[in-house]
C-alpha atoms as a PDB file:
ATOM      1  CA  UNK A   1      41.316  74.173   5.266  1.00  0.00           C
ATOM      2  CA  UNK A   2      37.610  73.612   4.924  1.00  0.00           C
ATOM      3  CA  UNK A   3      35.903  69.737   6.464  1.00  0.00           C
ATOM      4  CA  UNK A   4      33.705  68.110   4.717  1.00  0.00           C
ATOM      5  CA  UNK A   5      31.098  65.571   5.960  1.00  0.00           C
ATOM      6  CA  UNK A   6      32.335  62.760   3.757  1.00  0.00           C
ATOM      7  CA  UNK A   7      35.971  63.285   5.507  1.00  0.00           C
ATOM      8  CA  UNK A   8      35.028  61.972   8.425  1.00  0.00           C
ATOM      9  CA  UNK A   9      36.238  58.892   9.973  1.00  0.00           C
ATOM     10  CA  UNK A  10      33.124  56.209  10.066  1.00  0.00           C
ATOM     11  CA  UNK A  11      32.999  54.091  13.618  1.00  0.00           C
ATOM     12  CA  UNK A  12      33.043  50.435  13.211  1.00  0.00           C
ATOM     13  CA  UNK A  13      29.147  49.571  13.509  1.00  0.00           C
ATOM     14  CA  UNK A  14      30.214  46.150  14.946  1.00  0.00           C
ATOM     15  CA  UNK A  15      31.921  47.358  18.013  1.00  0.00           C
ATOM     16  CA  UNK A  16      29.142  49.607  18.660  1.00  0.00           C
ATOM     17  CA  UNK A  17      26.302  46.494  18.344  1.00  0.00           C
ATOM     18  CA  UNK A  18      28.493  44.255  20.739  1.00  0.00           C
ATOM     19  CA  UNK A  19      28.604  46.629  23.579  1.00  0.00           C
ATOM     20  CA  UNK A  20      24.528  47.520  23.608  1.00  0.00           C
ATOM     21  CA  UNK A  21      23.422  43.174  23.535  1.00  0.00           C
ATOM     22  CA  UNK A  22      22.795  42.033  27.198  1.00  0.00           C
ATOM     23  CA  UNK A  23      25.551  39.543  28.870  1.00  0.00           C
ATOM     24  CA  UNK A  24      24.191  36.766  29.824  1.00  0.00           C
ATOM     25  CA  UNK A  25      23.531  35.966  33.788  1.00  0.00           C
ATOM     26  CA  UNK A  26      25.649  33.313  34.816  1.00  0.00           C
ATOM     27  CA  UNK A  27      24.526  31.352  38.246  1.00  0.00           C
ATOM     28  CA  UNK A  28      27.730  33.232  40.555  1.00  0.00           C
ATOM     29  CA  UNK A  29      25.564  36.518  39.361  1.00  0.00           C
ATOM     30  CA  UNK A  30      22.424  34.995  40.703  1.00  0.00           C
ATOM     31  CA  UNK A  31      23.529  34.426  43.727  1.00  0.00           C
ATOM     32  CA  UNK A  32      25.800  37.038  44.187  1.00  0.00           C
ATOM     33  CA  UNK A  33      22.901  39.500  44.024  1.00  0.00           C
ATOM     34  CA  UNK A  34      20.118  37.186  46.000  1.00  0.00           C
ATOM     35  CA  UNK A  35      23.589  37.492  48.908  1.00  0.00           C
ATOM     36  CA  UNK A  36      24.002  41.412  48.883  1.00  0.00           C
ATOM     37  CA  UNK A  37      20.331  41.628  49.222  1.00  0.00           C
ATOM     38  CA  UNK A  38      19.790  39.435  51.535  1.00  0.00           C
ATOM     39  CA  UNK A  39      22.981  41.334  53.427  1.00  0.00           C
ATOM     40  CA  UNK A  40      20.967  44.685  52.904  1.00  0.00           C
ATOM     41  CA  UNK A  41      17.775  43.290  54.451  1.00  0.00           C
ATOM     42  CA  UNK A  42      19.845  41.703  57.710  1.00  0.00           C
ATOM     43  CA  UNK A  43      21.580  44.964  58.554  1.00  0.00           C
ATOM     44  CA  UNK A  44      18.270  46.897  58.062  1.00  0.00           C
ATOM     45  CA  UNK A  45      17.214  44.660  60.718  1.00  0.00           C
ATOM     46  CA  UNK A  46      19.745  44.654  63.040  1.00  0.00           C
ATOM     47  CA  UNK A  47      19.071  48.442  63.307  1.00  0.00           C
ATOM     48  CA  UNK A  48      15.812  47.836  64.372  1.00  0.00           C
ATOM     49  CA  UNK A  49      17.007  45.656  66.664  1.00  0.00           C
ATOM     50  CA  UNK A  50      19.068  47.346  68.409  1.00  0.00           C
ATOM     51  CA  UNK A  51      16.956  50.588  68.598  1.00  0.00           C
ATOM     52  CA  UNK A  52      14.503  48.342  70.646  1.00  0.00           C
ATOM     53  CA  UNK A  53      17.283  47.523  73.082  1.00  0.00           C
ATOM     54  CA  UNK A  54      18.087  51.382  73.504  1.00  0.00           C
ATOM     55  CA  UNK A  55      14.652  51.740  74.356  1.00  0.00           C
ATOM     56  CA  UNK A  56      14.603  49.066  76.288  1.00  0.00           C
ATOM     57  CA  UNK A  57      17.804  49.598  78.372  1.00  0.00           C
ATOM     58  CA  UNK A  58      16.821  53.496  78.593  1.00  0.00           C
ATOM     59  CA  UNK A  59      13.338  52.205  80.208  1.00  0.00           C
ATOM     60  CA  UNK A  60      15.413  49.959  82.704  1.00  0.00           C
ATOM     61  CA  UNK A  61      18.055  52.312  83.761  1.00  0.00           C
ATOM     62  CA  UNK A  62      15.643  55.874  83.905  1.00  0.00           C
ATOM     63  CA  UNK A  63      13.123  54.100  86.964  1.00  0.00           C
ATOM     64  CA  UNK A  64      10.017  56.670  87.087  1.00  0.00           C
ATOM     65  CA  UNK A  65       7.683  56.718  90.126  1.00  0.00           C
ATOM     66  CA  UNK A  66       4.364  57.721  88.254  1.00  0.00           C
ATOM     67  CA  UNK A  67       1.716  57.466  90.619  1.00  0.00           C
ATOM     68  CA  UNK A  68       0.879  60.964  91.780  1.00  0.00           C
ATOM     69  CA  UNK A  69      -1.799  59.695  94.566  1.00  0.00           C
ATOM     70  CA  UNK A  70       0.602  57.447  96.495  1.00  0.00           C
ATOM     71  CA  UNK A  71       4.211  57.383  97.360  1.00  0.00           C
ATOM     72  CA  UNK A  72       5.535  60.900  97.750  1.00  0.00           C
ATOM     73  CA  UNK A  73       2.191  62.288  96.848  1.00  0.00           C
ATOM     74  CA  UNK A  74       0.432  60.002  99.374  1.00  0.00           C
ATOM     75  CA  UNK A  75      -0.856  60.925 102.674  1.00  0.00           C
ATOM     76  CA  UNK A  76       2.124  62.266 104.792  1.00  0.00           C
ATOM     77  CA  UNK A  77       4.444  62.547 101.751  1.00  0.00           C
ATOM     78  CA  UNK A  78       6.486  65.335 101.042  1.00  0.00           C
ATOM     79  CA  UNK A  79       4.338  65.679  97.994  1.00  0.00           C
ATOM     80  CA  UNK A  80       1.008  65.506  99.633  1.00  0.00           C
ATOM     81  CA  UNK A  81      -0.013  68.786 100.000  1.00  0.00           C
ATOM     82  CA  UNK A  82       0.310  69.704  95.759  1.00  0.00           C
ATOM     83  CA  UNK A  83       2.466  72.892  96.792  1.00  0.00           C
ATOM     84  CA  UNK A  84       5.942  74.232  95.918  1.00  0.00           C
ATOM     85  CA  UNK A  85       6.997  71.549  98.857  1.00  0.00           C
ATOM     86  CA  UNK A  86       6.370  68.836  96.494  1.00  0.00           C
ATOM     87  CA  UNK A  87       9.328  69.818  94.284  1.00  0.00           C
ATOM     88  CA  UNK A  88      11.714  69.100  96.724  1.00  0.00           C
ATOM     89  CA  UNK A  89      12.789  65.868  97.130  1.00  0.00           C
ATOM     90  CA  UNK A  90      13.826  65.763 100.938  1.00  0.00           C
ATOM     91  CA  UNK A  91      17.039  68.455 100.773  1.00  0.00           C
ATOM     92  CA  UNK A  92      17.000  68.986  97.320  1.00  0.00           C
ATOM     93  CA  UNK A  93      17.196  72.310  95.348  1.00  0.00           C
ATOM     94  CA  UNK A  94      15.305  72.115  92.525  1.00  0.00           C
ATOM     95  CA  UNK A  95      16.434  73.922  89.132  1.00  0.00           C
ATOM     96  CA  UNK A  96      13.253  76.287  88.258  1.00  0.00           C
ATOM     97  CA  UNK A  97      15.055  77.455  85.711  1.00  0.00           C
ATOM     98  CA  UNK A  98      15.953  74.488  83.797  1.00  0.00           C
ATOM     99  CA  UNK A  99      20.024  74.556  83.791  1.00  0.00           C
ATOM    100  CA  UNK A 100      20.067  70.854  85.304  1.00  0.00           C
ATOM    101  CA  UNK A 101      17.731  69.804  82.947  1.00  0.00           C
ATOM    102  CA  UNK A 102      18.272  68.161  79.574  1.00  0.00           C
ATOM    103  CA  UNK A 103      15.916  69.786  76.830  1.00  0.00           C
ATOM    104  CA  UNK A 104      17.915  68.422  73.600  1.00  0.00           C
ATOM    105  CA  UNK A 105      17.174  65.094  71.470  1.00  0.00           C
ATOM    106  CA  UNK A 106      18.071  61.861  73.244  1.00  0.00           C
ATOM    107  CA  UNK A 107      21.106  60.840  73.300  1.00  0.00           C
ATOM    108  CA  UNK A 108      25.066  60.484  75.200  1.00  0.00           C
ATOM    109  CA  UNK A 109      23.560  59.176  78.300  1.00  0.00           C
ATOM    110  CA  UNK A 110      20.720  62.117  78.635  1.00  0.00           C
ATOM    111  CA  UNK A 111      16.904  61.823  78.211  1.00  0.00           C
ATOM    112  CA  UNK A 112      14.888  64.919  77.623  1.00  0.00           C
ATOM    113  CA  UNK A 113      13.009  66.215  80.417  1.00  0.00           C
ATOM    114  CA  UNK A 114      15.332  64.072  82.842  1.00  0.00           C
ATOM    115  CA  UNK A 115      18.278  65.467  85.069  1.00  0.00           C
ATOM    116  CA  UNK A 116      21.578  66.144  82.594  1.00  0.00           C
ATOM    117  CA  UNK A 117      24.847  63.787  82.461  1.00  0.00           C
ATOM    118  CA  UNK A 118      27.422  66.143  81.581  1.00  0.00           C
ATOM    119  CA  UNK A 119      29.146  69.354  81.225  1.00  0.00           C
ATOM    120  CA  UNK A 120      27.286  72.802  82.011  1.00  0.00           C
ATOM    121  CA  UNK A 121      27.843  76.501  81.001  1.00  0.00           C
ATOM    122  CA  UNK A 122      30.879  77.702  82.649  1.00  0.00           C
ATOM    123  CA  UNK A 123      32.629  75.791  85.579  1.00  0.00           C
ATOM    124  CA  UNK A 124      29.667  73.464  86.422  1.00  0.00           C
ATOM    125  CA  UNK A 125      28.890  70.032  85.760  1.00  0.00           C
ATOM    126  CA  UNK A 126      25.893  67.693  85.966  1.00  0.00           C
ATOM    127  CA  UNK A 127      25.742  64.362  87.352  1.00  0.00           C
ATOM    128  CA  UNK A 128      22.289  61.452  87.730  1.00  0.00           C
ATOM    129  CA  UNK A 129      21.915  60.386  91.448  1.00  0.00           C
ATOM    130  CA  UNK A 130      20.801  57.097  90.842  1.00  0.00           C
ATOM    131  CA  UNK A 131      17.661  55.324  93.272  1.00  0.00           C
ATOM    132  CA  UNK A 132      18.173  58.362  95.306  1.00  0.00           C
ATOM    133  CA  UNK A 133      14.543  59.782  95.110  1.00  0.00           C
ATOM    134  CA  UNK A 134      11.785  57.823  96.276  1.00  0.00           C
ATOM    135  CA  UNK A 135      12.299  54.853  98.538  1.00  0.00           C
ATOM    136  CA  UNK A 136      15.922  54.456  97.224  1.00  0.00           C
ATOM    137  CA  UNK A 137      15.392  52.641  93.641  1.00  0.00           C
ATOM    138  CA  UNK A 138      13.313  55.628  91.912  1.00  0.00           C
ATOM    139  CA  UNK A 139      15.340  58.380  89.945  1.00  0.00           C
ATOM    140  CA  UNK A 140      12.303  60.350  89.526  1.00  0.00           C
ATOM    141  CA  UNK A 141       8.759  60.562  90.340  1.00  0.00           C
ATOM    142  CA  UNK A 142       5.482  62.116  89.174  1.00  0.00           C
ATOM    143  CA  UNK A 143       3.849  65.280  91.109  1.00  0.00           C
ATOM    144  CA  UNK A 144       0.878  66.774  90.293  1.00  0.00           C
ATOM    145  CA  UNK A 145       0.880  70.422  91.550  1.00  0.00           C
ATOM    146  CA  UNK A 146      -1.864  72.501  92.303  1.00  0.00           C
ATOM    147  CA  UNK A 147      -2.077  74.125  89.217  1.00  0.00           C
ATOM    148  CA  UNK A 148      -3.358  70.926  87.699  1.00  0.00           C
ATOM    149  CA  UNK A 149       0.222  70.078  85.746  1.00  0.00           C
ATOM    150  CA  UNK A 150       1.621  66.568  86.133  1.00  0.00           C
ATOM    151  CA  UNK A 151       6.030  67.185  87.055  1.00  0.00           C
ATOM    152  CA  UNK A 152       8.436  64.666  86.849  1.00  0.00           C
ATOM    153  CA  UNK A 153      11.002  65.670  89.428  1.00  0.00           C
ATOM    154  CA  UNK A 154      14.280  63.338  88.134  1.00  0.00           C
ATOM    155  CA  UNK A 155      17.331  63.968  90.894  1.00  0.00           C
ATOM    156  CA  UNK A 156      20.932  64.756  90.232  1.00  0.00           C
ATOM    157  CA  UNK A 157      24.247  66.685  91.090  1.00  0.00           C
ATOM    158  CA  UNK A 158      24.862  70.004  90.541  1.00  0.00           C
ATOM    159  CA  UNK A 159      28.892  70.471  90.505  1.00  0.00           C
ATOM    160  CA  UNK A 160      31.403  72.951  90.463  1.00  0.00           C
ATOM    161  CA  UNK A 161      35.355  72.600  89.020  1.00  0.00           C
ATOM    162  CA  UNK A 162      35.693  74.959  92.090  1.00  0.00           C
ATOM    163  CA  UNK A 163      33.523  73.723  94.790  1.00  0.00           C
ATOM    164  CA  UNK A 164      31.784  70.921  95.615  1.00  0.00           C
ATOM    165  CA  UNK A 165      28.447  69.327  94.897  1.00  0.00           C
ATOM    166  CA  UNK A 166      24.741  69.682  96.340  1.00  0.00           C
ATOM    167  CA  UNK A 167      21.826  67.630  95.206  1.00  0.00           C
ATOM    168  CA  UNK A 168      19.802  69.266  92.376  1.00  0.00           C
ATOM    169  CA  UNK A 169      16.031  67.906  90.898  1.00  0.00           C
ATOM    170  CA  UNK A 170      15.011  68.969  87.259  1.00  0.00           C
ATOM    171  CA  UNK A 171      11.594  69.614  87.645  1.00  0.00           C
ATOM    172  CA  UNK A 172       9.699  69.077  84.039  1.00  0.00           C
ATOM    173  CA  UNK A 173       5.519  69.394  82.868  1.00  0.00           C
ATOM    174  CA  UNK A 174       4.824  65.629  81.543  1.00  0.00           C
END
């Protein structure tokens, strides 16, 4: 059986017009789109917001001794000579190899650079020692060693599932 053009069905030309003429806005439109983005723009900032009180409540809770002339570093400080000494804070054992400290993005209760909060390789665990470094409300403090490099040496707990604890520094270049 052979089709020809003039065998096929014509669409109704007034059903097609309808559908492509604009509706007309009605006023519960309006204002339903003026609400949803006026929604969009009040989220967006509420993320802002709250990013500066991260920052903010990171700032409060990480307390950073920066001055490397005074304090530890001062005259008679553990820090004062710029050696290895400096490193230590008090009985400390400080991690020169960088398994008690946190080197990934920000984030779950761990700054980079800063002792980790958390689980280690194998059966060891990390813990912060809160104002337990300088003067008791510092969790870290600035040491410039003789090499000319600027540390930040933020204190912590080294763990074991099958021992106990003994106080750890992560030593970092700022």
């Amino acid at each position: 059986m052979t089709i020809r053009f003039d065998d096929l069905p014509e669409a109704d030309q007034g059903l097609l017009r309808s559908r492509l003429v604009a509706v007309p806005r009605t006023r519960r439109g309006v204002l339903r789109t003026v609400l949803g983005a006026g929604s969009a723009v009040a989220l967006g900032t509420f993320t802002l917001i709250n990013n500066g009180a991260q920052r903010a409540a990171a700032a409060t809770y990480f307390n950073d001794w920066t001055s490397t002339s005074s304090g530890p570093c001062g005259a008679g400080g553990y820090a004062s000579g710029h050696t290895e000494a400096g490193a230590t804070c008090g009985p400390s054992t400080p991690c020169y190899d960088r398994t008690c400290c946190w080197k990934y993005h920000n984030g779950a209760g761990n700054r980079v650079g800063w002792h980790t909060q958390g689980p280690g390789r194998g059966s060891r665990y990390y813990t912060h020692r809160p104002d337990a470094c300088y003067a008791g409300t510092y969790d870290s403090w600035h040491w410039r060693f003789s090499d000319g490099r600027t540390y930040r040496c933020s204190d912590g707990w080294t763990c074991s599932t099958t021992g106990g604890c003994y106080r750890s520094i992560c030593p970092w270049a700022v």
